[in-house]
C-alpha atoms as a PDB file:
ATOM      1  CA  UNK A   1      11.046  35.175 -25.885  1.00  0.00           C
ATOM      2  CA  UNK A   2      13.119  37.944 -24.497  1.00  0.00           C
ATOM      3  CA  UNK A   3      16.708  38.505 -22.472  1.00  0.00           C
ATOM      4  CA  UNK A   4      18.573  41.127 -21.311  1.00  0.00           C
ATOM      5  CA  UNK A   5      21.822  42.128 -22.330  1.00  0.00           C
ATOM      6  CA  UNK A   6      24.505  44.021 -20.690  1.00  0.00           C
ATOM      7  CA  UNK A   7      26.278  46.665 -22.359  1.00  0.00           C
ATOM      8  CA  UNK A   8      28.940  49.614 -22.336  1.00  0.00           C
ATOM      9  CA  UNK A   9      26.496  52.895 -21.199  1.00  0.00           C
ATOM     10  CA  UNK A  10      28.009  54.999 -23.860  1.00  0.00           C
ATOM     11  CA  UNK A  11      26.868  52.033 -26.332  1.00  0.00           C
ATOM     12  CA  UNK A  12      23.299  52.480 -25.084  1.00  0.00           C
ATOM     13  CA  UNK A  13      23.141  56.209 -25.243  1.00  0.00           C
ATOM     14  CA  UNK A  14      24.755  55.271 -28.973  1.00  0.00           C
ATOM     15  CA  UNK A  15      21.462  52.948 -29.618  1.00  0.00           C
ATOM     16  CA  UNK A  16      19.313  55.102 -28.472  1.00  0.00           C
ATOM     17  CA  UNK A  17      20.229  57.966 -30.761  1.00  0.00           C
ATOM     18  CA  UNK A  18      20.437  55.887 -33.503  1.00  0.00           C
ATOM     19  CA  UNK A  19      16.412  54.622 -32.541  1.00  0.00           C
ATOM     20  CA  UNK A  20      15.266  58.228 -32.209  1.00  0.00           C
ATOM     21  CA  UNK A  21      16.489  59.326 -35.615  1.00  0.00           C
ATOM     22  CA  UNK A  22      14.708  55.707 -37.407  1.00  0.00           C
ATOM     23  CA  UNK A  23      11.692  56.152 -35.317  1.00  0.00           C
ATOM     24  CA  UNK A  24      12.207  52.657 -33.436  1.00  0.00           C
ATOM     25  CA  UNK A  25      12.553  50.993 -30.584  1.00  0.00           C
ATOM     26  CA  UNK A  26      15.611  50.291 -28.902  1.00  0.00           C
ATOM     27  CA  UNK A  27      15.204  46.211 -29.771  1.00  0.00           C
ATOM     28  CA  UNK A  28      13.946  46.730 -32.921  1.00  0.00           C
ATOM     29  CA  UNK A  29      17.371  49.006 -33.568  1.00  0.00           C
ATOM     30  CA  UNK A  30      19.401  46.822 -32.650  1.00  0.00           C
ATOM     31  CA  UNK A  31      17.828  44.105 -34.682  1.00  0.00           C
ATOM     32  CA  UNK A  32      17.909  46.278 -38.085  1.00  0.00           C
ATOM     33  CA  UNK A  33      22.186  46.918 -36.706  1.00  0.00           C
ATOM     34  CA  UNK A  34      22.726  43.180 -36.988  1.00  0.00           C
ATOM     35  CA  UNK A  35      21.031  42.736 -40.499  1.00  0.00           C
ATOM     36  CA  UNK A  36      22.954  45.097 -41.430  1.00  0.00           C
ATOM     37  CA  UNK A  37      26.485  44.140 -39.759  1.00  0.00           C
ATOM     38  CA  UNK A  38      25.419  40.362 -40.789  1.00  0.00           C
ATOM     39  CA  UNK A  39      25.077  41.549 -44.468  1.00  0.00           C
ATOM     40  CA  UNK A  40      28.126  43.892 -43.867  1.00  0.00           C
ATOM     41  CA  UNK A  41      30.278  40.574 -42.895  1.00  0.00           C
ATOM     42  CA  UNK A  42      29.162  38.308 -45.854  1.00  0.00           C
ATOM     43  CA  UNK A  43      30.180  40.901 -48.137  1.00  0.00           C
ATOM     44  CA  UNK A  44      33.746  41.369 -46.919  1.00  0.00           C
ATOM     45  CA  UNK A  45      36.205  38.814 -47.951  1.00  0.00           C
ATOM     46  CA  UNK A  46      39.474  39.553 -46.765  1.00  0.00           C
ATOM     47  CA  UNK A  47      41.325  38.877 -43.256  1.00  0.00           C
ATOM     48  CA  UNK A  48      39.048  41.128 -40.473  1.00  0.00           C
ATOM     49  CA  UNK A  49      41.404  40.615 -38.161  1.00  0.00           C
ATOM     50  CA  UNK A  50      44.380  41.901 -40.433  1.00  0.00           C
ATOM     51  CA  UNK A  51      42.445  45.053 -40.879  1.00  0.00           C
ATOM     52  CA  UNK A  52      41.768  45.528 -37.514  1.00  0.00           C
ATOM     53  CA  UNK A  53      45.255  45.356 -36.415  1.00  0.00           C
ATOM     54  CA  UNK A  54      46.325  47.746 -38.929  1.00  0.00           C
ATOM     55  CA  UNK A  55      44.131  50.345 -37.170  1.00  0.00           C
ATOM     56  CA  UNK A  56      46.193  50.459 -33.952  1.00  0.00           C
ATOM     57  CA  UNK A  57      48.451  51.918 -36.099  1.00  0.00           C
ATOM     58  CA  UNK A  58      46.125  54.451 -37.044  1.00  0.00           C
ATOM     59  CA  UNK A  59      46.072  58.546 -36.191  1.00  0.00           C
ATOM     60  CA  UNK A  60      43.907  61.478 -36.950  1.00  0.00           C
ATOM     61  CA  UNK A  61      45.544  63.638 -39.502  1.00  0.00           C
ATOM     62  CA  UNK A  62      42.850  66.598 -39.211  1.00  0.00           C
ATOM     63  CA  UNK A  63      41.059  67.183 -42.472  1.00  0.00           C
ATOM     64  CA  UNK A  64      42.290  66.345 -45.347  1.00  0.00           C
ATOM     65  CA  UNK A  65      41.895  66.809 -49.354  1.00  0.00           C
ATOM     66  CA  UNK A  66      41.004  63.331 -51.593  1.00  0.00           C
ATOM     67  CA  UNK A  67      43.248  64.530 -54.182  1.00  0.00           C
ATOM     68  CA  UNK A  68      46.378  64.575 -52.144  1.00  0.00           C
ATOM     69  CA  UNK A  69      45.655  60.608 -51.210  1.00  0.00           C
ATOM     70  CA  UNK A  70      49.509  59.428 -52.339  1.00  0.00           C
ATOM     71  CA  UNK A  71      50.765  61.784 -50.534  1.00  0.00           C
ATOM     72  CA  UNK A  72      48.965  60.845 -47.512  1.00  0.00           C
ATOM     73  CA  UNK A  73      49.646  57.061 -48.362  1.00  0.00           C
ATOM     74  CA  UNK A  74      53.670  57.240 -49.546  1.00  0.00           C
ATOM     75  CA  UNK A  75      54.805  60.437 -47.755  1.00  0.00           C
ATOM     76  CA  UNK A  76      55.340  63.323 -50.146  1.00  0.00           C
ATOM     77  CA  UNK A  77      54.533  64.611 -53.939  1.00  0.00           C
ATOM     78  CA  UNK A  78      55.747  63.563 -56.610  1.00  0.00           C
END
């Protein structure tokens, strides 16, 4: 049995990559992307939608160096 689905264009042109570089089809891609997600979700235990409001919050920085993570984190060396 099969549907269609609508979806954002720039979403598709994501899928597709992502099929070319397994070797799939776009339907079996996606199914493989919600295994994974599914497994993803089981896994994590905390509040998703805590941790997705956070990230409004969020801005690039550029690159930046592991070692210097408290300063990134609490503003400062030191």
């Amino acid at each position: 049995m099969y549907t269609t689905i609508r979806i954002r264009v720039k979403d598709k042109k994501r899928l597709e990559s992502l099929a070319k570089k397994l070797g799939k089809s776009l339907s079996e891609t996606l199914r493989i992307a919600i295994e994974i997600a599914e497994k993803e979700m089981d896994k994590f235990k905390g509040d998703l939608d805590g941790v997705l409001s956070t990230l409004k919050y969020g801005k690039d920085i550029g690159e930046t160096n592991a070692e210097k993570v408290d300063e990134y984190l609490y503003g400062g060396a030191d």
